[in-house]
Protein backbone atom coordinates (compact mmCIF):
# COMPACT_ATOMS: atom_id res chain seq x y z
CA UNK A 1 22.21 7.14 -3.67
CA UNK A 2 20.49 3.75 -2.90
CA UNK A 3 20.75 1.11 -5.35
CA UNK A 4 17.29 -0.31 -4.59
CA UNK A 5 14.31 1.86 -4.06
CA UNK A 6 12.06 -0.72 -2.37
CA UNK A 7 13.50 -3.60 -0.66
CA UNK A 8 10.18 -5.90 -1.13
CA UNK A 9 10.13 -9.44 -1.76
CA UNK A 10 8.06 -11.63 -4.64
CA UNK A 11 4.90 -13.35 -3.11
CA UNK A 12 4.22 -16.77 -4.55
CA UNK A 13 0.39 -17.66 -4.32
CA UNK A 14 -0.06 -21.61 -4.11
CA UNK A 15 -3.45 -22.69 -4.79
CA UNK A 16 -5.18 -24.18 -2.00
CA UNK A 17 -7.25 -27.26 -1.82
CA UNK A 18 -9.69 -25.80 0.74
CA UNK A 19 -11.71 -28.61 1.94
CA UNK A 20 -15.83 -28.17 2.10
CA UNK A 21 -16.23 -25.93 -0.94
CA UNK A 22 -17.27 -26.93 -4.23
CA UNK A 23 -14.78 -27.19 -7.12
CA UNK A 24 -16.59 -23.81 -8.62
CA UNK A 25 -16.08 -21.82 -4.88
CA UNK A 26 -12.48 -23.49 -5.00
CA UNK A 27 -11.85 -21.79 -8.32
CA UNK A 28 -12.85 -18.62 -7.80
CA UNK A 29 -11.07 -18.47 -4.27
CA UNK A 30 -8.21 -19.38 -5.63
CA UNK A 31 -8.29 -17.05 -9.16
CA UNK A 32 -8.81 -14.23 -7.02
CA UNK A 33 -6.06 -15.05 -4.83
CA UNK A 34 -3.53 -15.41 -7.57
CA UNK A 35 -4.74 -12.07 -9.25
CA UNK A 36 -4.31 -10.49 -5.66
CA UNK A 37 -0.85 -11.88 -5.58
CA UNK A 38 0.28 -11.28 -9.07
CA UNK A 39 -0.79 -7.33 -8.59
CA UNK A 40 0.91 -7.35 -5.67
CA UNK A 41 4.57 -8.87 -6.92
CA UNK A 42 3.70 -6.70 -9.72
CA UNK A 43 2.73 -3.46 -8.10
CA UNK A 44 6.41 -3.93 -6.29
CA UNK A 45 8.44 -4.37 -9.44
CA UNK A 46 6.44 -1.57 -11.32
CA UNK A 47 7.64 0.64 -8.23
CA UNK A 48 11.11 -0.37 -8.21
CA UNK A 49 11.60 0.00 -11.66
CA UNK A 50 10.37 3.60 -11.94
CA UNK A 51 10.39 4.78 -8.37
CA UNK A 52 14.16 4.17 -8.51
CA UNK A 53 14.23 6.38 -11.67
CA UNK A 54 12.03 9.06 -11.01
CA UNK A 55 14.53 9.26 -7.68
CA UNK A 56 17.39 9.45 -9.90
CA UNK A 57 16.10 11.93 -11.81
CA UNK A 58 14.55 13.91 -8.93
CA UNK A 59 18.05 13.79 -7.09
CA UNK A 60 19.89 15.14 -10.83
CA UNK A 61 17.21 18.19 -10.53
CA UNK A 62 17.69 19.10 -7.09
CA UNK A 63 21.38 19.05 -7.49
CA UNK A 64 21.19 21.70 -10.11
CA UNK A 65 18.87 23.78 -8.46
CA UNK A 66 21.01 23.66 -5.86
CA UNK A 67 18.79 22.12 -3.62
CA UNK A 68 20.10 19.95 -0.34
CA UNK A 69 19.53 16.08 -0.97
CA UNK A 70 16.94 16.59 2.23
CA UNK A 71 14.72 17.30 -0.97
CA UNK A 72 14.98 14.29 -2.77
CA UNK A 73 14.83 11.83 0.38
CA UNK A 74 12.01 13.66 2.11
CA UNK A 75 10.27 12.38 -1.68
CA UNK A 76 11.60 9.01 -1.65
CA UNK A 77 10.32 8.26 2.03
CA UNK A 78 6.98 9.58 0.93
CA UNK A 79 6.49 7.45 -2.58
CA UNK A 80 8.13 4.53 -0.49
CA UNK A 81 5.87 4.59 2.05
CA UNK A 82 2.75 4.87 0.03
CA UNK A 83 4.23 2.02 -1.90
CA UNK A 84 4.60 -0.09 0.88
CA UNK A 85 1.39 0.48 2.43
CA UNK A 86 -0.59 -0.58 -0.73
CA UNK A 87 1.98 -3.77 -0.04
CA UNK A 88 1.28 -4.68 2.93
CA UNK A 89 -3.01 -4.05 2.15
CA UNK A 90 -3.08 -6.39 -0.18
CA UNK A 91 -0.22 -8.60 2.29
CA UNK A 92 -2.90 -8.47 5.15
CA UNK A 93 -6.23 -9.27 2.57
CA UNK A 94 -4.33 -12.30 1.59
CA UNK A 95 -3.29 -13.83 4.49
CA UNK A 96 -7.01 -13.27 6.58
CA UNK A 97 -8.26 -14.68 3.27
CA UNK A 98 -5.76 -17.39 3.46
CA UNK A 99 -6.25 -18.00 7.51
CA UNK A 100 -10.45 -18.33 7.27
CA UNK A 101 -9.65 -20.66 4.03
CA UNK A 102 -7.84 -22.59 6.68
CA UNK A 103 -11.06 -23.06 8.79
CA UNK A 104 -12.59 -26.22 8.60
CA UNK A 105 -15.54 -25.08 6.26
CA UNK A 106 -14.94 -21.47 5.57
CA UNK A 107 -18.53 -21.25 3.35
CA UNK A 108 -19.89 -21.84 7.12
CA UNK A 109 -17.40 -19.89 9.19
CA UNK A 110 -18.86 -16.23 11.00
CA UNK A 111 -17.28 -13.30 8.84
CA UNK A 112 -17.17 -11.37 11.42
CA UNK A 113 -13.75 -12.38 12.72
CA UNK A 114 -12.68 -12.08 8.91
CA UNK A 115 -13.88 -8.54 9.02
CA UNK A 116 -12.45 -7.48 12.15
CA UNK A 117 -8.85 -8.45 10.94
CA UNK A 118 -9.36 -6.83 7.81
CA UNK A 119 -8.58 -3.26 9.36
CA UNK A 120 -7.92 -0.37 6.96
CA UNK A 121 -4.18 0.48 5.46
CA UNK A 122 -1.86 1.49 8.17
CA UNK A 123 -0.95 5.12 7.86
CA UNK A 124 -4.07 6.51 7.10
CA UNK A 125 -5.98 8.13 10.13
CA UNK A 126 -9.57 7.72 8.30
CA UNK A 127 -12.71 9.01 10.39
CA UNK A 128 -15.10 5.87 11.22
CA UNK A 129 -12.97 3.57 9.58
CA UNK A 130 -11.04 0.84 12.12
CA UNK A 131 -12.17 -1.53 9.90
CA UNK A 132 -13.46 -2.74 6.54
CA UNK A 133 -16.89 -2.24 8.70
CA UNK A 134 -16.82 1.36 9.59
CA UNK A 135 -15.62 1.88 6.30
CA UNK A 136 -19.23 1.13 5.18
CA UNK A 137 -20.18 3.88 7.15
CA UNK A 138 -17.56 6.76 6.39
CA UNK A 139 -18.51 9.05 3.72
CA UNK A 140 -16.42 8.45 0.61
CA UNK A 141 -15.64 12.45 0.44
CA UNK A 142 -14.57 12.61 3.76
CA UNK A 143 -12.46 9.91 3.20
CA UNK A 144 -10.84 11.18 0.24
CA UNK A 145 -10.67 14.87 1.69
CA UNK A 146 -9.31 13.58 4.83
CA UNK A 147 -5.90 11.75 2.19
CA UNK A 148 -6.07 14.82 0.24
CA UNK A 149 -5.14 16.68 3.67
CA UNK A 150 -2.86 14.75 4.58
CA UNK A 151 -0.71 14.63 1.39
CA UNK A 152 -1.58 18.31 1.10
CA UNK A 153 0.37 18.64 4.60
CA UNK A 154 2.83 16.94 3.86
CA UNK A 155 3.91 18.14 0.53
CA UNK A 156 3.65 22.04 2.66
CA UNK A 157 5.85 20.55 5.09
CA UNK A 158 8.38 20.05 2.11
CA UNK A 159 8.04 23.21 0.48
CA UNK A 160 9.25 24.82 3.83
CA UNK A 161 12.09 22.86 4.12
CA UNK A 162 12.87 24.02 0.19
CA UNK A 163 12.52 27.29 1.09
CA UNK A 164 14.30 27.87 4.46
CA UNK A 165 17.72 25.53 2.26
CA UNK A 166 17.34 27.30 -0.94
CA UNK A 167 20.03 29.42 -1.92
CA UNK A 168 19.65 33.21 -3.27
CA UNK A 169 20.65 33.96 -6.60
């Protein structure tokens, strides 16, 4: 077994002075930034914390089902990679946030370059959606029956695997 579940480092958020906004825009850039960040460091420790034990106690049921570990890290690549995809979301909003901050009047600057770097969570194969622009576009139940598929397939993939290693009684 793995000591650590995730191996994801804290994110420190240091207010910016952002030159060319008023001290109200500053504010509010910068609150939201910090709450960003602080979900963020916080969504990581929530998910080592208890992805760690759910593992642990996945890995304890398996064994007495007599099922090969396979099982258990077929689940922990899955959970871990949904974990670190939220992770690196909120990674990528902050730092094209961050870089058009940078700009020399960002109130100004076109959003369209913003938009085009804000591209939609790696892993996810969503129709229409290359970015945060087609997402506007995609229809919210597609979207959502498109993840459902996928985690539908994946979880089937699993259960075969269970079923070819399981032992007769």
């Amino acid at each position: 077994m793995e000591d650590k579940f995730m191996d994801v480092s804290r994110r420190k958020f240091t207010p910016m002075p952002i030159p060319g906004l008023t001290s109200k825009a500053r504010e509010a850039v910068n609150a939201s930034l910090d709450a960003l960040s602080a979900w963020r460091n916080e969504t990581a420790e929530t998910s080592e914390k208890n992805g760690k034990e759910v593992i642990d106690k996945m890995a304890a049921a398996a064994k007495a089902l007599g099922w090969p570990d396979q099982v258990v890290d077929v689940a922990r690549t899955q959970i871990q990679s949904v974990t670190a995809v939220q992770i690196k979301t909120m990674d990528q909003i902050m730092d094209v946030w961050e870089e058009q901050l940078k700009l020399p009047d960002p109130s100004t600057a076109s959003t369209s370059a913003l938009l085009s770097k804000l591209t939609f969570s790696p892993g996810l194969n969503l129709p229409g959606s290359s970015n945060l622009a087609g997402l506007q576009t995609a229809n919210p139940m597609q979207i959502w029956m498109q993840f459902a598929e996928q985690w539908q397939k994946s979880w089937a993939d699993t259960m075969a695997t269970w079923a070819k290693t399981a032992k007769p009684k």
